[in-house]
N, C-alpha and C. Protein backbone atom coordinates (compact mmCIF):
# COMPACT_ATOMS: atom_id res chain seq x y z
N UNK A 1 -13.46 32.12 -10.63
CA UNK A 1 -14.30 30.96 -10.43
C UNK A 1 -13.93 29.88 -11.44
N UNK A 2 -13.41 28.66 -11.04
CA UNK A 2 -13.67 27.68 -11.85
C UNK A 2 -15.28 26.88 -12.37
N UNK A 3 -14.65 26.94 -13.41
CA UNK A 3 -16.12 26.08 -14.20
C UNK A 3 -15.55 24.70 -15.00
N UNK A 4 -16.66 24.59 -15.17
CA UNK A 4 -16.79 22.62 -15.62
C UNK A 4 -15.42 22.38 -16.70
N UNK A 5 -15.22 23.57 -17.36
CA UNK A 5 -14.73 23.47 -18.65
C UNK A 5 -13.27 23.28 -18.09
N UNK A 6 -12.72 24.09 -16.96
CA UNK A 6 -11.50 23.67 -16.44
C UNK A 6 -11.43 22.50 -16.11
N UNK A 7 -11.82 21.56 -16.39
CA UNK A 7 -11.75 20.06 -15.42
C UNK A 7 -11.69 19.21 -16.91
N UNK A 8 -11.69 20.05 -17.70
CA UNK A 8 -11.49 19.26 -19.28
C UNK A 8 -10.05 18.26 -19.65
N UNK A 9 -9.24 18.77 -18.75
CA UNK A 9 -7.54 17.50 -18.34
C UNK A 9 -8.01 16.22 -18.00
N UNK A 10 -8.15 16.29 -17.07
CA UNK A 10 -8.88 15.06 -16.12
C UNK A 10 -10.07 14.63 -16.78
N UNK A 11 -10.86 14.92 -17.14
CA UNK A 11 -12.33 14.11 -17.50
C UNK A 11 -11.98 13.45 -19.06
N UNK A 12 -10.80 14.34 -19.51
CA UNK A 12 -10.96 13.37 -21.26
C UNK A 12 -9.52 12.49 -20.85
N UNK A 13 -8.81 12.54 -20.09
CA UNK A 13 -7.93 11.39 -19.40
C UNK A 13 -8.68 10.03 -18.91
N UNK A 14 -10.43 10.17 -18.14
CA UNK A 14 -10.92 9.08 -17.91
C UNK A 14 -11.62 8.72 -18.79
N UNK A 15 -12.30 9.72 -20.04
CA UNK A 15 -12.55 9.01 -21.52
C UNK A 15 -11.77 7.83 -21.86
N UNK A 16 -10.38 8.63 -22.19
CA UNK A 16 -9.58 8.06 -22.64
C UNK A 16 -9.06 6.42 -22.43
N UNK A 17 -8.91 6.26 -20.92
CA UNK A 17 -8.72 5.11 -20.43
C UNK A 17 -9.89 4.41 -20.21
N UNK A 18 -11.28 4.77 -19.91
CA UNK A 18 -12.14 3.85 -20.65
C UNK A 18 -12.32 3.40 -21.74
N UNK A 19 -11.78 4.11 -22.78
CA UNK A 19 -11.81 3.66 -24.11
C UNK A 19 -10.64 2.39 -24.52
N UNK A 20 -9.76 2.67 -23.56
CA UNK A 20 -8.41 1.76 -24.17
C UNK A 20 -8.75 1.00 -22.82
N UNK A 21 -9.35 1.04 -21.96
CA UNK A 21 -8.97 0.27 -20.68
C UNK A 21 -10.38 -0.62 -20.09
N UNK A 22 -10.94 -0.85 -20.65
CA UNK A 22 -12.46 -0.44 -19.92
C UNK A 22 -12.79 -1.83 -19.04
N UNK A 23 -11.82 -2.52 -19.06
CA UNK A 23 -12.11 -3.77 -18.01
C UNK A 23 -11.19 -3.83 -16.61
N UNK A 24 -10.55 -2.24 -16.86
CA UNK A 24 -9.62 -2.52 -15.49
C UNK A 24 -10.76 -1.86 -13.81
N UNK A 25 -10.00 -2.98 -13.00
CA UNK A 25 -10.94 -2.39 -11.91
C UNK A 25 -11.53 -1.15 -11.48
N UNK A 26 -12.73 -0.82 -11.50
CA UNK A 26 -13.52 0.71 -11.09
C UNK A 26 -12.62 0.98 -10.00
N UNK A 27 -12.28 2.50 -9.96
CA UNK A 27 -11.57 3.22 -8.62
C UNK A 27 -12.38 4.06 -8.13
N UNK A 28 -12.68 4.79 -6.73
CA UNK A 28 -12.98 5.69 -6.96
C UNK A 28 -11.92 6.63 -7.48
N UNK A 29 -12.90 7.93 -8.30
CA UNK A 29 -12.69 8.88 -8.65
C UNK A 29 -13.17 10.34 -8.14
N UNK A 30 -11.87 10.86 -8.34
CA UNK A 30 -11.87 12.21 -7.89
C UNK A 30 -11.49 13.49 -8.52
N UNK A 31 -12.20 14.30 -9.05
CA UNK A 31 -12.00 15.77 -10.17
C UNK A 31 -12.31 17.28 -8.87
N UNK A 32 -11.55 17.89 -8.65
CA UNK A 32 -11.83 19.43 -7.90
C UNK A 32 -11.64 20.19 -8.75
N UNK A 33 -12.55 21.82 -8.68
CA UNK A 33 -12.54 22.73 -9.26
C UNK A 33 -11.36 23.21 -8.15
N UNK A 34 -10.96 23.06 -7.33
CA UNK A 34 -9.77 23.36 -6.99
C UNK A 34 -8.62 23.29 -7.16
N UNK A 35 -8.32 21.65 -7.58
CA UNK A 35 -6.59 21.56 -8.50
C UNK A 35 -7.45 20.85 -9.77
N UNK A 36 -8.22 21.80 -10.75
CA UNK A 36 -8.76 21.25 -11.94
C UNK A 36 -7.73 20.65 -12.92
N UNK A 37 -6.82 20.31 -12.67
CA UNK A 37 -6.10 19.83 -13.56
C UNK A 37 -5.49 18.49 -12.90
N UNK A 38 -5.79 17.89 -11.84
CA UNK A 38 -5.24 17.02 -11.41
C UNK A 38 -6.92 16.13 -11.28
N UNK A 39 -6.42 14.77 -11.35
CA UNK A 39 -7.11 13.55 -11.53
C UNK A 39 -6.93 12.78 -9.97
N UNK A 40 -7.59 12.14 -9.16
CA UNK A 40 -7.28 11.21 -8.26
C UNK A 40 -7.43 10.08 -8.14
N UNK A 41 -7.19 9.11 -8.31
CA UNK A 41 -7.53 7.93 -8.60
C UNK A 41 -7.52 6.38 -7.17
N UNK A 42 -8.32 6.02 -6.51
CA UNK A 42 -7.80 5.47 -5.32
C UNK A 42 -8.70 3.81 -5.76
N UNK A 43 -7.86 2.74 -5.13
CA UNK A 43 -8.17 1.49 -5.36
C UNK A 43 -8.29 0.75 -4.30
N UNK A 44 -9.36 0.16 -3.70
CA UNK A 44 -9.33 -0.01 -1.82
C UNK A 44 -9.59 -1.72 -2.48
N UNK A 45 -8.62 -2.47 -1.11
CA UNK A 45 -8.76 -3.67 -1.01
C UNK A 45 -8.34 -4.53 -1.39
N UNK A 46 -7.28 -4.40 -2.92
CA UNK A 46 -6.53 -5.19 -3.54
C UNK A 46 -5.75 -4.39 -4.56
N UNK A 47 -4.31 -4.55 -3.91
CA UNK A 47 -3.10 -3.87 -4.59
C UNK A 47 -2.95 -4.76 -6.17
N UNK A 48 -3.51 -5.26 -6.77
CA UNK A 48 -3.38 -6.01 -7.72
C UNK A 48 -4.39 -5.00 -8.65
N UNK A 49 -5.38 -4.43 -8.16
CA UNK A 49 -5.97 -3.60 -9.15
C UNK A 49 -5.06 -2.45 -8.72
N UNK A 50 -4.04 -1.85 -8.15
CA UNK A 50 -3.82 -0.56 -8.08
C UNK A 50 -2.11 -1.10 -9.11
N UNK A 51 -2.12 -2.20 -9.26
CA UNK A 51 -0.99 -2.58 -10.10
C UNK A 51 -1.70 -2.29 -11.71
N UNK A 52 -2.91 -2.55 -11.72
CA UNK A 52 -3.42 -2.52 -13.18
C UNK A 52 -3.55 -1.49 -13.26
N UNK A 53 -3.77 -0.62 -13.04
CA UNK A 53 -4.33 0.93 -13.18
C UNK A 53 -2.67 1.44 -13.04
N UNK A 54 -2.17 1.70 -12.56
CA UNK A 54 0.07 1.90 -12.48
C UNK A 54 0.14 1.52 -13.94
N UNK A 55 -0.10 0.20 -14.43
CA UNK A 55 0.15 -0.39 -15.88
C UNK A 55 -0.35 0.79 -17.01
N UNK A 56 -1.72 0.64 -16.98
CA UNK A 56 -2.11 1.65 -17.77
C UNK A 56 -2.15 2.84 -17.99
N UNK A 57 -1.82 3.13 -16.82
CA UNK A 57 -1.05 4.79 -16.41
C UNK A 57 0.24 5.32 -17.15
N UNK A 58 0.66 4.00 -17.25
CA UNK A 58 2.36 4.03 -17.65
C UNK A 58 3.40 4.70 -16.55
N UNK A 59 2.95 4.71 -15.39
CA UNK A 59 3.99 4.83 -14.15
C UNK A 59 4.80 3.88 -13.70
N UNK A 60 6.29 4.20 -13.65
CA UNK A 60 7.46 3.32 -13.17
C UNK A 60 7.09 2.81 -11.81
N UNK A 61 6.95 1.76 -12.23
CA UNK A 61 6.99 0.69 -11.01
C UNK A 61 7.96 1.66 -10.01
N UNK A 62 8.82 2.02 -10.12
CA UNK A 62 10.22 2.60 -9.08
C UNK A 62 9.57 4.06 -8.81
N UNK A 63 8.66 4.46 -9.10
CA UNK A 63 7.74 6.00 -8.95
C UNK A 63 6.45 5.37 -7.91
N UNK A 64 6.45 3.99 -7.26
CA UNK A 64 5.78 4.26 -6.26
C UNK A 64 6.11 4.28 -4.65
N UNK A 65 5.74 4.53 -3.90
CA UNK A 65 5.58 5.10 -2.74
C UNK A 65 5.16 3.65 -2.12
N UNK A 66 5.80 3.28 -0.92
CA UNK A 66 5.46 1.74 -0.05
C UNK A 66 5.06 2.73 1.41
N UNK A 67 3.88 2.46 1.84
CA UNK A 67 3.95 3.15 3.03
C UNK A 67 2.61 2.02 3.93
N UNK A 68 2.52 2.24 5.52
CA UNK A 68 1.26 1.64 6.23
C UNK A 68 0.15 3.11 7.04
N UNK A 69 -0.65 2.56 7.48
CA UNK A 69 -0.99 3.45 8.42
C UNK A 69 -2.31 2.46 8.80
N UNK A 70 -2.94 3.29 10.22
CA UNK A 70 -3.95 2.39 10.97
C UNK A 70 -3.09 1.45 12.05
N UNK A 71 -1.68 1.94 12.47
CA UNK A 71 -1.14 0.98 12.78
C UNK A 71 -0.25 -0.06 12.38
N UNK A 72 -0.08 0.18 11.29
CA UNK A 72 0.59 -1.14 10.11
C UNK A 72 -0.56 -1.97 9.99
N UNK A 73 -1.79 -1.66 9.84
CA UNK A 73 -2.96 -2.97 9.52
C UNK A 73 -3.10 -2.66 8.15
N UNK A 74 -3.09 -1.32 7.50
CA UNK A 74 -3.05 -1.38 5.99
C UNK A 74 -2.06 -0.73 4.98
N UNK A 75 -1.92 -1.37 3.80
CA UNK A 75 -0.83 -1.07 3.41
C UNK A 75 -1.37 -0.37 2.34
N UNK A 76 -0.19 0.68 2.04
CA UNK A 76 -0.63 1.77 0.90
C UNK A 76 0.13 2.10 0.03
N UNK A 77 -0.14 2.12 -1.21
CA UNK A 77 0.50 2.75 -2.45
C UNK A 77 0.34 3.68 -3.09
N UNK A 78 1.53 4.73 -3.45
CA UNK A 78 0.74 5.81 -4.04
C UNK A 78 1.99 6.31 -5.02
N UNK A 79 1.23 6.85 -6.27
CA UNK A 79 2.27 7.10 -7.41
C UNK A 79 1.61 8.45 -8.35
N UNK A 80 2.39 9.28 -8.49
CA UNK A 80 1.76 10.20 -9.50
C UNK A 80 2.59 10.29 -10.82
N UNK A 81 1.90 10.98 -11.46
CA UNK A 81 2.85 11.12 -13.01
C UNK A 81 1.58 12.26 -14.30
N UNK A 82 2.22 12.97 -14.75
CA UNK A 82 1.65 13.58 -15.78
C UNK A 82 1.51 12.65 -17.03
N UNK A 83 -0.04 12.50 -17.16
CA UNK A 83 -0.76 11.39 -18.25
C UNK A 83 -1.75 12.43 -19.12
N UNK A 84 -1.40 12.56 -20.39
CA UNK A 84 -1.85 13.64 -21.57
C UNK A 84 -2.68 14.65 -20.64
N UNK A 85 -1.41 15.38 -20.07
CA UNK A 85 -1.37 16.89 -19.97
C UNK A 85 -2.29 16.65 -18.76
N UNK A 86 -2.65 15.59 -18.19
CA UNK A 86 -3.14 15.71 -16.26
C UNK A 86 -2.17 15.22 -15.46
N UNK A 87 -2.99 15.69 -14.29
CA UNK A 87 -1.46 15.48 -12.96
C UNK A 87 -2.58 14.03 -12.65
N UNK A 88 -2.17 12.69 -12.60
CA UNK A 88 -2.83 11.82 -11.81
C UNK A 88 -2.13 11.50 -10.85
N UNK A 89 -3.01 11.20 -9.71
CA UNK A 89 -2.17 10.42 -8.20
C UNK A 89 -3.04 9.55 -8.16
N UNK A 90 -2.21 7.99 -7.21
CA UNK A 90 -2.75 6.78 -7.83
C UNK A 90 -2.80 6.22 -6.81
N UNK A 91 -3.36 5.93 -5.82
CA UNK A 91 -3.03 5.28 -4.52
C UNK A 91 -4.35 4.07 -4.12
N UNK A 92 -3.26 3.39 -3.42
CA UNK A 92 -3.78 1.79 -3.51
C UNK A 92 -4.00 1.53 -1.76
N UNK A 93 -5.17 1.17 -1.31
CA UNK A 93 -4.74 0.45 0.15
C UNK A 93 -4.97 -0.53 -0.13
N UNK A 94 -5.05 -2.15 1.19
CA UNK A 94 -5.28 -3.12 1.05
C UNK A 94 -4.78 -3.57 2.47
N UNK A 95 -5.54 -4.95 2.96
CA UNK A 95 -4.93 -5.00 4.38
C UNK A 95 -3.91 -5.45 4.05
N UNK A 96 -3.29 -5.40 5.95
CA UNK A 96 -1.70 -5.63 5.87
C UNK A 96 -1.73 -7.45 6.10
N UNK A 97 -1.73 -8.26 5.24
CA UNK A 97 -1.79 -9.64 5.21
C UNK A 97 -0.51 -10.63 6.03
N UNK A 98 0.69 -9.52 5.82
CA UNK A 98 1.49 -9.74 7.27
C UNK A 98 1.61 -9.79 8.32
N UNK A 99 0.42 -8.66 8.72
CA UNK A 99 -0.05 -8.96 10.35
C UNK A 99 -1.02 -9.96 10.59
N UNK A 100 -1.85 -10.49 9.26
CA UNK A 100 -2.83 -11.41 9.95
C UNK A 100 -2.01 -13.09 9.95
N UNK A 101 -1.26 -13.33 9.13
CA UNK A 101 -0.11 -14.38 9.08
C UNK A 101 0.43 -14.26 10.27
N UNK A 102 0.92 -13.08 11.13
CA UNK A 102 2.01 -13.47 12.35
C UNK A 102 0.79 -13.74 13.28
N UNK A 103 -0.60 -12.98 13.52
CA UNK A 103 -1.23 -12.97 14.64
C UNK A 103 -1.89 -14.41 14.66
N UNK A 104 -2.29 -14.83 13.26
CA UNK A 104 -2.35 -16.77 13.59
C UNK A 104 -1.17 -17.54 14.12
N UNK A 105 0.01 -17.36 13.35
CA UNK A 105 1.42 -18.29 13.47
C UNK A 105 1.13 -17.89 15.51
């Protein structure tokens, strides 16, 4: 059985970056007693906060993932990386602003 105490990676990782970070956009967040050692981190609506949170993460710009789904109506980012001893995954949607540009033009 996992208990609270396994989830001790991830929860002093979001200490942490509230402490050094505490004005970057709220994500939701996600901790399982199932992969207790991994962090999830998701940013809906503007890839500009899923750029700030990448920043403070310290993940290579070249470690993310360009992908759509819904059709190509939204676009998604997603990046992981081991940040003091947690697994975080970092994923960003936001609409696809290319389809609403061609469907006016």
């Amino acid at each position: 059985m996992t208990t609270f105490a396994d989830l001790a990676r991830p929860m002093a990782l979001m200490r942490l970056l509230l402490a050094d970070h505490p004005n970057l956009p709220a994500p939701h967040v996600g901790v399982s007693p199932h992969y207790p050692h991994r962090l999830s981190l998701s940013v809906h609506g503007d890839l500009d906060g899923f750029e700030a949170w990448r920043e403070a993460l310290g993940i290579d710009a070249e470690a993310v993932r360009h992908n759509t789904q819904s059709g190509g109506t939204t676009l998604v980012l997603s990046a992981a990386a081991t940040v003091a001893d947690a697994h975080v995954e970092l994923i960003g949607y936001a609409p696809n602003l290319a389809l609403v540009t061609e469907a006016v033009a």
